[in-house]
N, C-alpha and C. Protein backbone atom coordinates (compact mmCIF):
# COMPACT_ATOMS: atom_id res chain seq x y z
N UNK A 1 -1.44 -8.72 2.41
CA UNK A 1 -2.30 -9.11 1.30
C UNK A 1 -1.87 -10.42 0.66
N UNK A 2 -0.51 -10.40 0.97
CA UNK A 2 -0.28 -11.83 0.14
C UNK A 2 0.82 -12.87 0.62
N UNK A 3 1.27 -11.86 1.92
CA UNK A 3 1.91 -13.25 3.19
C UNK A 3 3.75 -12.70 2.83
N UNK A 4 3.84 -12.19 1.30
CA UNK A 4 5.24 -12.03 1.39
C UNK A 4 5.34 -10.27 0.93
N UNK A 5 6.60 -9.86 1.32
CA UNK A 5 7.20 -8.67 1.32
C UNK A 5 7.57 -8.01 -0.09
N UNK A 6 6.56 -6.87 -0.56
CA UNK A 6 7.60 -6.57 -1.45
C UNK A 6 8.76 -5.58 -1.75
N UNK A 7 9.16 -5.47 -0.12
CA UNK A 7 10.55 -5.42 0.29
C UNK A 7 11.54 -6.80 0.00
N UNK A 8 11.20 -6.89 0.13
CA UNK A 8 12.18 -9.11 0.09
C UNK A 8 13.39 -8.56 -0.80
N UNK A 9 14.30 -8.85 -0.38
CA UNK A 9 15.32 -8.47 -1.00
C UNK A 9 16.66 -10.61 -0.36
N UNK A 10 17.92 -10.38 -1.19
CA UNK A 10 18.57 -11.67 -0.80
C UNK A 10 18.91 -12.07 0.39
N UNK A 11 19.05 -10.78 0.99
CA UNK A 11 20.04 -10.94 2.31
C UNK A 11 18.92 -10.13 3.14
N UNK A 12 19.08 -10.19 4.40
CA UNK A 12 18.39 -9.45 5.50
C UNK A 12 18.97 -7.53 5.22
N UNK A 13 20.08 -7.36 4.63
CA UNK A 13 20.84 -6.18 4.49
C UNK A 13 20.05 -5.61 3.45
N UNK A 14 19.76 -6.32 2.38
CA UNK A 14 19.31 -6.26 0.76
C UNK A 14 17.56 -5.51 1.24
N UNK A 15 17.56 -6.13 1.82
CA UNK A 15 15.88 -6.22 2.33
C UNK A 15 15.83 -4.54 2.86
N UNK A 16 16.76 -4.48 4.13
CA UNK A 16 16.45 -3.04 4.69
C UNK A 16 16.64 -2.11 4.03
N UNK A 17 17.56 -2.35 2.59
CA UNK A 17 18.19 -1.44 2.02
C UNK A 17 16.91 -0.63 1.11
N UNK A 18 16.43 -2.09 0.67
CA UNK A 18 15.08 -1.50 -0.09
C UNK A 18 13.41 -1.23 0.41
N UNK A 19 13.75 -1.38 1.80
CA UNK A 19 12.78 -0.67 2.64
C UNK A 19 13.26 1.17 2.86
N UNK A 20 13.80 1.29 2.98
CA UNK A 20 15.01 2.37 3.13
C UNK A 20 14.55 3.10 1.99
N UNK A 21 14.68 2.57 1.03
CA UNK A 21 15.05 3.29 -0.48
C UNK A 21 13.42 3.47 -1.06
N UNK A 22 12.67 2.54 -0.36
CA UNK A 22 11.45 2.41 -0.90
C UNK A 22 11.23 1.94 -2.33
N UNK A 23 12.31 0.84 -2.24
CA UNK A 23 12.87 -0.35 -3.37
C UNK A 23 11.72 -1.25 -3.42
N UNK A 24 10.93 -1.17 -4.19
CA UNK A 24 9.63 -2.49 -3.78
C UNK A 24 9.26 -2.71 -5.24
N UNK A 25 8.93 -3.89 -5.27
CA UNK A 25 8.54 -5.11 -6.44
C UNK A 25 7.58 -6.05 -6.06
N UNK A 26 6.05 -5.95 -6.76
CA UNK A 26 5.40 -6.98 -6.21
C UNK A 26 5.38 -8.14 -7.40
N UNK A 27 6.46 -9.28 -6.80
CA UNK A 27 6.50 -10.64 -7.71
C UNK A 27 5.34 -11.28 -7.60
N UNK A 28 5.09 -12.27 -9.04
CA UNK A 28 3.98 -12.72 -8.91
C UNK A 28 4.47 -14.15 -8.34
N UNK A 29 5.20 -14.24 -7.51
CA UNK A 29 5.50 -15.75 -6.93
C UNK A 29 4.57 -15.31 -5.28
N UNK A 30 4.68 -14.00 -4.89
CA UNK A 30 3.98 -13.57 -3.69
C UNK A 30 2.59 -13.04 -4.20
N UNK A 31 1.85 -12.42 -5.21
CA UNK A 31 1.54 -11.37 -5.73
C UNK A 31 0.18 -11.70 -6.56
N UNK A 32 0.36 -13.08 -7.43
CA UNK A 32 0.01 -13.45 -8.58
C UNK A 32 -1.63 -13.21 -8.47
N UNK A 33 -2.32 -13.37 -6.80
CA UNK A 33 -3.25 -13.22 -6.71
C UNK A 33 -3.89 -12.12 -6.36
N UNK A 34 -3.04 -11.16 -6.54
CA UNK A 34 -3.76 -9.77 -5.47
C UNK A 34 -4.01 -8.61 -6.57
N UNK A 35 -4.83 -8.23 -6.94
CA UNK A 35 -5.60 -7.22 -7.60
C UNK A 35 -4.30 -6.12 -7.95
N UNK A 36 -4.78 -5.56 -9.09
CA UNK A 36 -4.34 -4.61 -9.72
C UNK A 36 -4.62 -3.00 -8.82
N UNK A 37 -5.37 -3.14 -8.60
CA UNK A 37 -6.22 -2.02 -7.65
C UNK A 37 -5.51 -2.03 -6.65
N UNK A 38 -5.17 -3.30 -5.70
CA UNK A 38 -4.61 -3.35 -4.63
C UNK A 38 -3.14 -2.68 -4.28
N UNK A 39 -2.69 -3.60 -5.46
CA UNK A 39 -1.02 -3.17 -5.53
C UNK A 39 -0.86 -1.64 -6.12
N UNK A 40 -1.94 -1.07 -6.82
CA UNK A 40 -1.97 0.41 -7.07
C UNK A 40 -1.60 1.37 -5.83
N UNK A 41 -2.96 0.87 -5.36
CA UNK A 41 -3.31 1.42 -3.55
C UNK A 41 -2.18 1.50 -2.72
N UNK A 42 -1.51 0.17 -2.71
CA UNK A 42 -0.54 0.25 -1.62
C UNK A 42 0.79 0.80 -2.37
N UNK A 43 1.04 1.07 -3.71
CA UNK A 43 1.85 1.86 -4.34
C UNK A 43 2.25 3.32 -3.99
N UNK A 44 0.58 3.41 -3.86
CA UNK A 44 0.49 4.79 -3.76
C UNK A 44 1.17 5.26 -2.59
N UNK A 45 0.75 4.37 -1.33
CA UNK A 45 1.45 5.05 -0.20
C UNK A 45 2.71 4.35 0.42
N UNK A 46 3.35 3.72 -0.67
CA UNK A 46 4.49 3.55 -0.66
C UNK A 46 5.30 4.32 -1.25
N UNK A 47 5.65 5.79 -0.60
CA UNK A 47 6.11 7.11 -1.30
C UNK A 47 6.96 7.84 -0.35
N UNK A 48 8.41 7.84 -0.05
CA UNK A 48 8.60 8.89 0.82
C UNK A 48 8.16 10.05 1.05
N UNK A 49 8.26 10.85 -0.30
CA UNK A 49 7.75 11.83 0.01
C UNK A 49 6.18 12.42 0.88
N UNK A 50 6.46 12.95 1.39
CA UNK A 50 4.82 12.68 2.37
C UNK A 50 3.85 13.62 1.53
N UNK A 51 4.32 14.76 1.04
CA UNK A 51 3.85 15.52 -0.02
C UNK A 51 3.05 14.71 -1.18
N UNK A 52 3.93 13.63 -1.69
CA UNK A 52 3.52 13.27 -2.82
C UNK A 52 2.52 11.64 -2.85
N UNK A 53 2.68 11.38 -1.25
CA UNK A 53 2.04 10.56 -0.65
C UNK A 53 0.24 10.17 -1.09
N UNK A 54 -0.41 9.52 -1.06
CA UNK A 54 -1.74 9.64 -1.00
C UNK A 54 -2.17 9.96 0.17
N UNK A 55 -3.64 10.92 0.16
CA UNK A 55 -4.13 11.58 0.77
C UNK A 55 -5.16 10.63 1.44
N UNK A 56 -5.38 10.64 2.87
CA UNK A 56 -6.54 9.90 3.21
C UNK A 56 -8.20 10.02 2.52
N UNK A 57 -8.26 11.29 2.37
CA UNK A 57 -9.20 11.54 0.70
C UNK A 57 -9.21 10.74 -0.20
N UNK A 58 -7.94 10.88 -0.81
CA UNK A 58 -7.60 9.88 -2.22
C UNK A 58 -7.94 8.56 -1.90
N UNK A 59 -7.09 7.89 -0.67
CA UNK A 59 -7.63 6.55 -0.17
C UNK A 59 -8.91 6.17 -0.03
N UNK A 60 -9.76 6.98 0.71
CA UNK A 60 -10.99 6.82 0.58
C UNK A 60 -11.35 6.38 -0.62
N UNK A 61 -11.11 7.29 -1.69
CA UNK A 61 -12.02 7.50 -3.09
C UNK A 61 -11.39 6.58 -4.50
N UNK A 62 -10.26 5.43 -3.71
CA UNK A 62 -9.68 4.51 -4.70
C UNK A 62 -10.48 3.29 -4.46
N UNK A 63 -10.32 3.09 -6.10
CA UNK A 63 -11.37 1.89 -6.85
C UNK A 63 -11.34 0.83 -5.90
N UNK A 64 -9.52 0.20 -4.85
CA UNK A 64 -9.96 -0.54 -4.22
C UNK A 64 -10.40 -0.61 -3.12
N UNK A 65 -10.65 0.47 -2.37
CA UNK A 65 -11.40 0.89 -0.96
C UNK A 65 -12.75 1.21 -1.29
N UNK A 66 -13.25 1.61 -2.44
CA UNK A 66 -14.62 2.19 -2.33
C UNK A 66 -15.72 1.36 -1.94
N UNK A 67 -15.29 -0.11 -2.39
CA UNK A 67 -16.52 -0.88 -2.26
C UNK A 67 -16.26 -2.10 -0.83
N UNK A 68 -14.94 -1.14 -0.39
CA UNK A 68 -15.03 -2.44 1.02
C UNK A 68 -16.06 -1.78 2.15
N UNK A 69 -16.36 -0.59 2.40
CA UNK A 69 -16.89 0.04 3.64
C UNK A 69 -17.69 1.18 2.69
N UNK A 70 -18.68 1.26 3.63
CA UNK A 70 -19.67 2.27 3.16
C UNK A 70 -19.36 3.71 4.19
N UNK A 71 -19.74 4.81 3.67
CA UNK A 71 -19.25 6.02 4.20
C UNK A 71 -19.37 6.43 5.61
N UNK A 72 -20.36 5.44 6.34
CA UNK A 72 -20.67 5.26 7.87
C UNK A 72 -19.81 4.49 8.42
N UNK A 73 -18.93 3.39 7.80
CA UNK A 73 -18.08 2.37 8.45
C UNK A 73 -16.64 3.19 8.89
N UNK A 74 -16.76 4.23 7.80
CA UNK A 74 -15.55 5.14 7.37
C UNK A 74 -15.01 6.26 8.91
N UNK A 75 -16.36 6.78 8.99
CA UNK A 75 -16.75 7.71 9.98
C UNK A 75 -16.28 7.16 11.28
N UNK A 76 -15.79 6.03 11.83
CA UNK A 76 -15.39 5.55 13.21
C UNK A 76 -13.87 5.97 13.27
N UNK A 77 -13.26 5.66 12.02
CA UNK A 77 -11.90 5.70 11.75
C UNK A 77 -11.53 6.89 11.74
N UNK A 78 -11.96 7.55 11.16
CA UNK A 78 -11.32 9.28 10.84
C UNK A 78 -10.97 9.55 12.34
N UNK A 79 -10.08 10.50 12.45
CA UNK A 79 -9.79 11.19 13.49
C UNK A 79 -9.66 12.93 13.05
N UNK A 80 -10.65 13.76 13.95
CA UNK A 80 -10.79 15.08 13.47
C UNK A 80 -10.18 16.16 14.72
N UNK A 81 -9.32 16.86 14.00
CA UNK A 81 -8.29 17.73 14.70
C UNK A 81 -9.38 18.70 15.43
């Protein structure tokens, strides 16, 4: 969304550590332009826990997905068990 990581940490070590940890910061030096909605969204499933994760439901039905694809565009993607 905005070309930089908000993993980015000083060192290449710093970086994995807070990929790892699920250490994330979106600066507005990478950031400044990308929606509130957006960085919500990708908040959301920036969650170890898989439990506490967003639901492909929820994704669907967030403010910033609702208005990119209409409910037929949706339907190619799903995969049904």
């Amino acid at each position: 969304l905005s070309g930089g990581s908000p993993f980015l940490g000083e060192t290449r070590e710093e970086t994995f550590v807070n990929i790892s940890a699920v250490n994330y910061h979106f600066s507005e030096r990478y950031f400044e332009h990308v929606s509130p909605y957006a960085k919500d969204f990708i908040g959301r499933l920036f969650v170890r826990d898989q439990r506490k994760r967003a639901t492909v439901d929820e994704c669907l039905r967030h403010p910033w997905t609702r208005g990119l694809f209409s409910q037929e565009d949706f339907k190619q993607f799903v995969v049904y068990d």
